[in-house]
Protein backbone atom coordinates (compact mmCIF):
# COMPACT_ATOMS: atom_id res chain seq x y z
CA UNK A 1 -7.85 4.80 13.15
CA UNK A 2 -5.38 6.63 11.12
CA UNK A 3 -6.90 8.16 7.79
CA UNK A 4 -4.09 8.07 5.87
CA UNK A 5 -3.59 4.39 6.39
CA UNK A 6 -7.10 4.28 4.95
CA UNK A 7 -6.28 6.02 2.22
CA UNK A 8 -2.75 4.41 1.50
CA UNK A 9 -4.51 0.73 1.58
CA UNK A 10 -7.26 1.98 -0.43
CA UNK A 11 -4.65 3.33 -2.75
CA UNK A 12 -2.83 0.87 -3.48
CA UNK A 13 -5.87 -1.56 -4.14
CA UNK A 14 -7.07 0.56 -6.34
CA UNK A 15 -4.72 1.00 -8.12
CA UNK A 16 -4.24 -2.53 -8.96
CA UNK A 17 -7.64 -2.74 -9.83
CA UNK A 18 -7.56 -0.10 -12.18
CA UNK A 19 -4.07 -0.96 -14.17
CA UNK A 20 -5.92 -4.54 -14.48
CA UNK A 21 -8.94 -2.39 -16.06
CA UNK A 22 -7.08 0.02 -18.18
CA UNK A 23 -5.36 -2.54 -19.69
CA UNK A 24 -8.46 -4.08 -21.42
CA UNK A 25 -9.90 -0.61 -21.61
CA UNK A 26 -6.97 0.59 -23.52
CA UNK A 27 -7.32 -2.37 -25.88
CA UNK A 28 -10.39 -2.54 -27.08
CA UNK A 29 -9.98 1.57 -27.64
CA UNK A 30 -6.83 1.09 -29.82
CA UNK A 31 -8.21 -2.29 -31.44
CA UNK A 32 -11.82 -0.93 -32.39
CA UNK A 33 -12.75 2.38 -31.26
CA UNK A 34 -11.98 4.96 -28.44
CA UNK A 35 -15.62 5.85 -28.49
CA UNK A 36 -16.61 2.41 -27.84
CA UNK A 37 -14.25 1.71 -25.04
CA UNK A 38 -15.90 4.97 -23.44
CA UNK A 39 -19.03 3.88 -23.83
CA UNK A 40 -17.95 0.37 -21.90
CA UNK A 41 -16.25 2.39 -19.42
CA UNK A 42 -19.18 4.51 -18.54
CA UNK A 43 -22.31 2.09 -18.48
CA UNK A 44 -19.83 0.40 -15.98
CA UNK A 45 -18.96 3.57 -13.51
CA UNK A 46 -22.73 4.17 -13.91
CA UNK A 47 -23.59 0.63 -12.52
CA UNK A 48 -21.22 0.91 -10.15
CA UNK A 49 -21.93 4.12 -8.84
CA UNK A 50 -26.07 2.88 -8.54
CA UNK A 51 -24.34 -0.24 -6.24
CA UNK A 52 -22.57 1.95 -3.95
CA UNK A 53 -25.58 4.34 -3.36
CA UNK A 54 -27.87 1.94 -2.61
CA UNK A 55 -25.73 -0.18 -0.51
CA UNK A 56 -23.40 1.86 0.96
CA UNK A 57 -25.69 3.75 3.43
CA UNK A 58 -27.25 0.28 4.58
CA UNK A 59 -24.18 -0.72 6.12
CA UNK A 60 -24.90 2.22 8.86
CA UNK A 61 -28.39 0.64 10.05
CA UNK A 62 -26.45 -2.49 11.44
CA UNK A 63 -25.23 -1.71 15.27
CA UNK A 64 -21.60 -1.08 15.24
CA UNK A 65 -20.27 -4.46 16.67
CA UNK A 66 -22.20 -6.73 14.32
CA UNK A 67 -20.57 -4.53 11.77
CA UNK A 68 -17.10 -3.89 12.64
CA UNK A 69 -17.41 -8.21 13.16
CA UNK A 70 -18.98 -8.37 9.36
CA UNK A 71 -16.49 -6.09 7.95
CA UNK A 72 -13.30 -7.84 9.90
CA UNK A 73 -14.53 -11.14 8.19
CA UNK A 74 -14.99 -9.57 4.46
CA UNK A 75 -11.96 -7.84 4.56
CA UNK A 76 -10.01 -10.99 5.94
CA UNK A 77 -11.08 -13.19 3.19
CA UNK A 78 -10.24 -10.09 0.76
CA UNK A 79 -6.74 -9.86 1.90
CA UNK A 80 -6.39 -13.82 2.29
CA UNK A 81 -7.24 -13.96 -1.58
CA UNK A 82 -4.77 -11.36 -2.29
CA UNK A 83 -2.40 -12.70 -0.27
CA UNK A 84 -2.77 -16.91 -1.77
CA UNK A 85 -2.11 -15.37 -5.38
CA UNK A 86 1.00 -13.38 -4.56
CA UNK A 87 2.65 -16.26 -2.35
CA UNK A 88 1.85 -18.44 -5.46
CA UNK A 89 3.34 -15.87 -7.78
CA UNK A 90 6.34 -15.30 -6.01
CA UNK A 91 6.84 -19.12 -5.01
CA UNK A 92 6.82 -19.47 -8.92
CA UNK A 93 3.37 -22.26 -8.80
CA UNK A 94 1.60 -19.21 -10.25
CA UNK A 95 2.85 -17.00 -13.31
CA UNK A 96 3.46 -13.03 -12.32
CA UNK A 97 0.95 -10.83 -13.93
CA UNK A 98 1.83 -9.22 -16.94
CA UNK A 99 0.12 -6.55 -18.15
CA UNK A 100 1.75 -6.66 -21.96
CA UNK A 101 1.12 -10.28 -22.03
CA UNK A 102 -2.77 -9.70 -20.93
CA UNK A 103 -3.24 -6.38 -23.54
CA UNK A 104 -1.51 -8.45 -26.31
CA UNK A 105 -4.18 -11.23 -25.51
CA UNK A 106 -7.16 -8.60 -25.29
CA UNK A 107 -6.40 -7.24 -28.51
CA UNK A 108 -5.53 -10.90 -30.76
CA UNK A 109 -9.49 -11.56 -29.24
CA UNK A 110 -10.60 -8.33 -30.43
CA UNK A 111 -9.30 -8.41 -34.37
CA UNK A 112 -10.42 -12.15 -33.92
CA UNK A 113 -13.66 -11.47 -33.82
CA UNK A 114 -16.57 -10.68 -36.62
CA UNK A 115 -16.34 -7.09 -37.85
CA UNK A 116 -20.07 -6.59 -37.67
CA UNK A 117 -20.03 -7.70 -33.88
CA UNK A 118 -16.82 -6.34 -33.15
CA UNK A 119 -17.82 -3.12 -32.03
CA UNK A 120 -20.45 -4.91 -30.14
CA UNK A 121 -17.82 -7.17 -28.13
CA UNK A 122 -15.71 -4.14 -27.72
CA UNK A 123 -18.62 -2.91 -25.71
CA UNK A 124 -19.19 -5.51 -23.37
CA UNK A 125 -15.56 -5.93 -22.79
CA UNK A 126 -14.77 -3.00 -21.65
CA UNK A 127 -18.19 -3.12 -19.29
CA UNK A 128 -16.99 -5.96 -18.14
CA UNK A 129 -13.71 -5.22 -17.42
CA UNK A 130 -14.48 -1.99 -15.22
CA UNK A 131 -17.18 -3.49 -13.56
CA UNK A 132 -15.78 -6.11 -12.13
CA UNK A 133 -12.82 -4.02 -11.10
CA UNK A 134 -14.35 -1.91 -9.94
CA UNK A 135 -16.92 -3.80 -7.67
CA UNK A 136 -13.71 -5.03 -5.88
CA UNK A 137 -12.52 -1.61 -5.20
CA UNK A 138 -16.11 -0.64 -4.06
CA UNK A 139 -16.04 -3.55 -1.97
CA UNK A 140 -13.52 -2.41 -0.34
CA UNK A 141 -14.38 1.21 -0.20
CA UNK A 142 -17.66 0.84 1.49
CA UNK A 143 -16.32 -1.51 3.65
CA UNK A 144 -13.61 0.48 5.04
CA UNK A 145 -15.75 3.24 5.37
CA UNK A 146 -18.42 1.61 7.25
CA UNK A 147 -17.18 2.46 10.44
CA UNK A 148 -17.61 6.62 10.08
CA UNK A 149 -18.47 8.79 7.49
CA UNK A 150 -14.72 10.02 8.19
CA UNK A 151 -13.36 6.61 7.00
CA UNK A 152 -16.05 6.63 4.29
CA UNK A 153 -13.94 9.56 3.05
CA UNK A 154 -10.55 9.09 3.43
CA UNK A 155 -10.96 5.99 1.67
CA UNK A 156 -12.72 7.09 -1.41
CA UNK A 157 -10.41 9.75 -1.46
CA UNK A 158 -7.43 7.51 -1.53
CA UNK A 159 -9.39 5.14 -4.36
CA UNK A 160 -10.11 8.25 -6.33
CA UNK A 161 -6.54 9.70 -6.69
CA UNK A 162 -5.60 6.39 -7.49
CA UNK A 163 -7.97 6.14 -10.66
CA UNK A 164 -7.44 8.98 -11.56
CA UNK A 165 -3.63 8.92 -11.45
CA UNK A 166 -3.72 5.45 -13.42
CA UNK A 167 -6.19 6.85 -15.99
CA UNK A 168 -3.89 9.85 -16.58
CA UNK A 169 -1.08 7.49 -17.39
CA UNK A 170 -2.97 5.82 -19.25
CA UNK A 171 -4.54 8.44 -21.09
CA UNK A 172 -0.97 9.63 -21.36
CA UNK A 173 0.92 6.69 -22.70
CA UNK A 174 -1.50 5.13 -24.44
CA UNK A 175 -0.19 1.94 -23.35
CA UNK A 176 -0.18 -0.81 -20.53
CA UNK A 177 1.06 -0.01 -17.32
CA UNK A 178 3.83 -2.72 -17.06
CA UNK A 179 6.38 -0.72 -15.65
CA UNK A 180 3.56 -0.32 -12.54
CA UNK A 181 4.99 -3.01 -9.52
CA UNK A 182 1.62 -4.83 -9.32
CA UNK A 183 2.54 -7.99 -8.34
CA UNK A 184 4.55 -6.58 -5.41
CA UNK A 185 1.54 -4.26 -4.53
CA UNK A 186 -0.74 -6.79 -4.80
CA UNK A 187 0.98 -8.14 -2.24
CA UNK A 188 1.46 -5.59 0.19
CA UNK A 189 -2.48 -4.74 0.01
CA UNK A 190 -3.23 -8.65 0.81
CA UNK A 191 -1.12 -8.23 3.86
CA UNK A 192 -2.63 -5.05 5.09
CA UNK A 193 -6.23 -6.35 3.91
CA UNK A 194 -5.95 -9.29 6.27
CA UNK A 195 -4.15 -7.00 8.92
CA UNK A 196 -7.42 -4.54 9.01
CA UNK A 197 -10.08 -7.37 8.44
CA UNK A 198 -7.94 -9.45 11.65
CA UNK A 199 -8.13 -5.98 13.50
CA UNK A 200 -12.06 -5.46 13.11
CA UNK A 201 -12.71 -9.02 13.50
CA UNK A 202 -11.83 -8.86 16.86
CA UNK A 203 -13.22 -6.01 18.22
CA UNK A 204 -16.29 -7.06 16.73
CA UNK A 205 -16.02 -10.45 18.91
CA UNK A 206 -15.03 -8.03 21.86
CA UNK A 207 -11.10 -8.09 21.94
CA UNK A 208 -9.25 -5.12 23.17
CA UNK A 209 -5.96 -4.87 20.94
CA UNK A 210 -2.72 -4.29 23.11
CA UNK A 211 -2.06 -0.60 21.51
CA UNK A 212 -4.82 -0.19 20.34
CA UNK A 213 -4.46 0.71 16.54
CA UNK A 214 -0.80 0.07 16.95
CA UNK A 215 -1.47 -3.49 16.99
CA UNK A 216 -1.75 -3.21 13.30
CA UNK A 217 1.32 -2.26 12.85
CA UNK A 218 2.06 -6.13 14.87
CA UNK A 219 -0.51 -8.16 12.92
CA UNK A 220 0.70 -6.77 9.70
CA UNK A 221 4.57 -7.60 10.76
CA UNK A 222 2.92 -11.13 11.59
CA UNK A 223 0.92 -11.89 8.37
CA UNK A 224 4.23 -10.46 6.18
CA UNK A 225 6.69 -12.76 8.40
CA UNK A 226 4.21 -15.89 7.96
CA UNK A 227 4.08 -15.01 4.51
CA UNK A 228 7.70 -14.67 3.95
CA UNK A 229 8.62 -17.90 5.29
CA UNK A 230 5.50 -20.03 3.56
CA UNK A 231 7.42 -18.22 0.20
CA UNK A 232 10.81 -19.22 1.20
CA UNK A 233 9.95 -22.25 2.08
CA UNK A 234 7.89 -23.96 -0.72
CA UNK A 235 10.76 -22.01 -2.82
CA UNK A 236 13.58 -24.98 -0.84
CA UNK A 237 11.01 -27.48 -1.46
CA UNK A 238 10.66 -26.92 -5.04
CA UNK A 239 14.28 -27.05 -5.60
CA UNK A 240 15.73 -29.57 -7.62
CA UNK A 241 18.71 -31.08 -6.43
CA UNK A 242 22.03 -31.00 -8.60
């Protein structure tokens, strides 16, 4: 399969991911302490780094077809997810994600709370915000790269440059990635989520694709026609006549 469509997909989630993080990250560092949104941060990467080593090199014990039929299923209900919030979002039944609106939120929670367990909720918010990020782009990471140690890498190395190039902006601005198209990316990683997780799905139940890997290139066309007209068409629905 293509590395750099590893990488790009892996990318792009990430990314998402880690704007969502940062964002909370960022807050609790300008609303308490910078030292105690590190600290957050860290414990968090350390947990997560303990998950991925220990589960990560289980997934290569299970034969290859039970896997591939495992992975196709994960990654299907991944991209399914993704994809359910961004029709919603862009049919208007579900509010686009802003990334202002959730930082001003984190930090009017922050200043809200008791100064002698501020530093404390600081702490766990920041944990909390890069774990669970951060399990989703492991998820994803090991799951990819379950079927070689060459798609292991390609998409960790895609993941990688995108936290690091989100934490650098960060870092940089000092401020909330809003200007970042999330919503749209979230979309276009739902649709090649469910494109993969179709893909590996059915070679795990035996199917040959017609093109091989090109057929992803089809079922992605498929899943962003579908999803195109489910948008279009709720949006004629919801209109109210004159």
């Amino acid at each position: 399969m293509n590395g750099w469509t590893l990488a790009g997909t892996s990318f792009l989630a990430s990314a998402v991911e880690a704007v969502e993080a940062l964002t909370i990250v960022l807050a609790v560092g300008v609303t308490r302490s910078w030292p105690v949104a590190l600290r957050g941060t860290a414990f968090a990467l350390l947990v997560l780094g303990l998950i991925v080593a220990l589960f990560g090199p289980l997934l290569h014990l299970v034969p290859i077809d039970q896997l591939k039929l495992v992975v196709g299923i994960v990654l299907t209900l991944f991209g399914l997810a993704w994809l359910r919030k961004a029709i919603l979002r862009y049919t208007g039944r579900k509010a686009l994600h802003d990334e202002d609106a959730a930082y001003a939120r984190e930090v009017s929670a922050l200043r809200a709370a008791e100064e002698a367990q501020a530093d404390r909720i600081g702490l766990v918010t920041a944990f909390k915000a890069v774990l669970i990020e951060g399990l989703e782009v492991a998820i994803i990471v090991v799951t990819f790269g379950a079927a070689s140690s060459a798609a292991l890498g390609w998409s960790a190395a895609g993941a990688g440059a995108a936290v690091l190039l989100v934490i650098a902006l960060g870092l940089a601005l000092k401020q909330p990635a809003s200007r970042v198209p999330e919503n749209a990316m979230k979309f276009v990683v739902g649709i090649m989520l469910t494109s993969f997780g179709t893909f590996w799905t059915g070679e795990g139940l035996g199917i040959a694709w017609w093109g091989a890997d090109l057929s992803l290139l089809l079922l992605a066309a498929f899943y962003l026609g579908v999803s195109a007209a489910l948008v279009a068409a709720a949006r004629v629905r919801g209109r109210v006549p004159a």
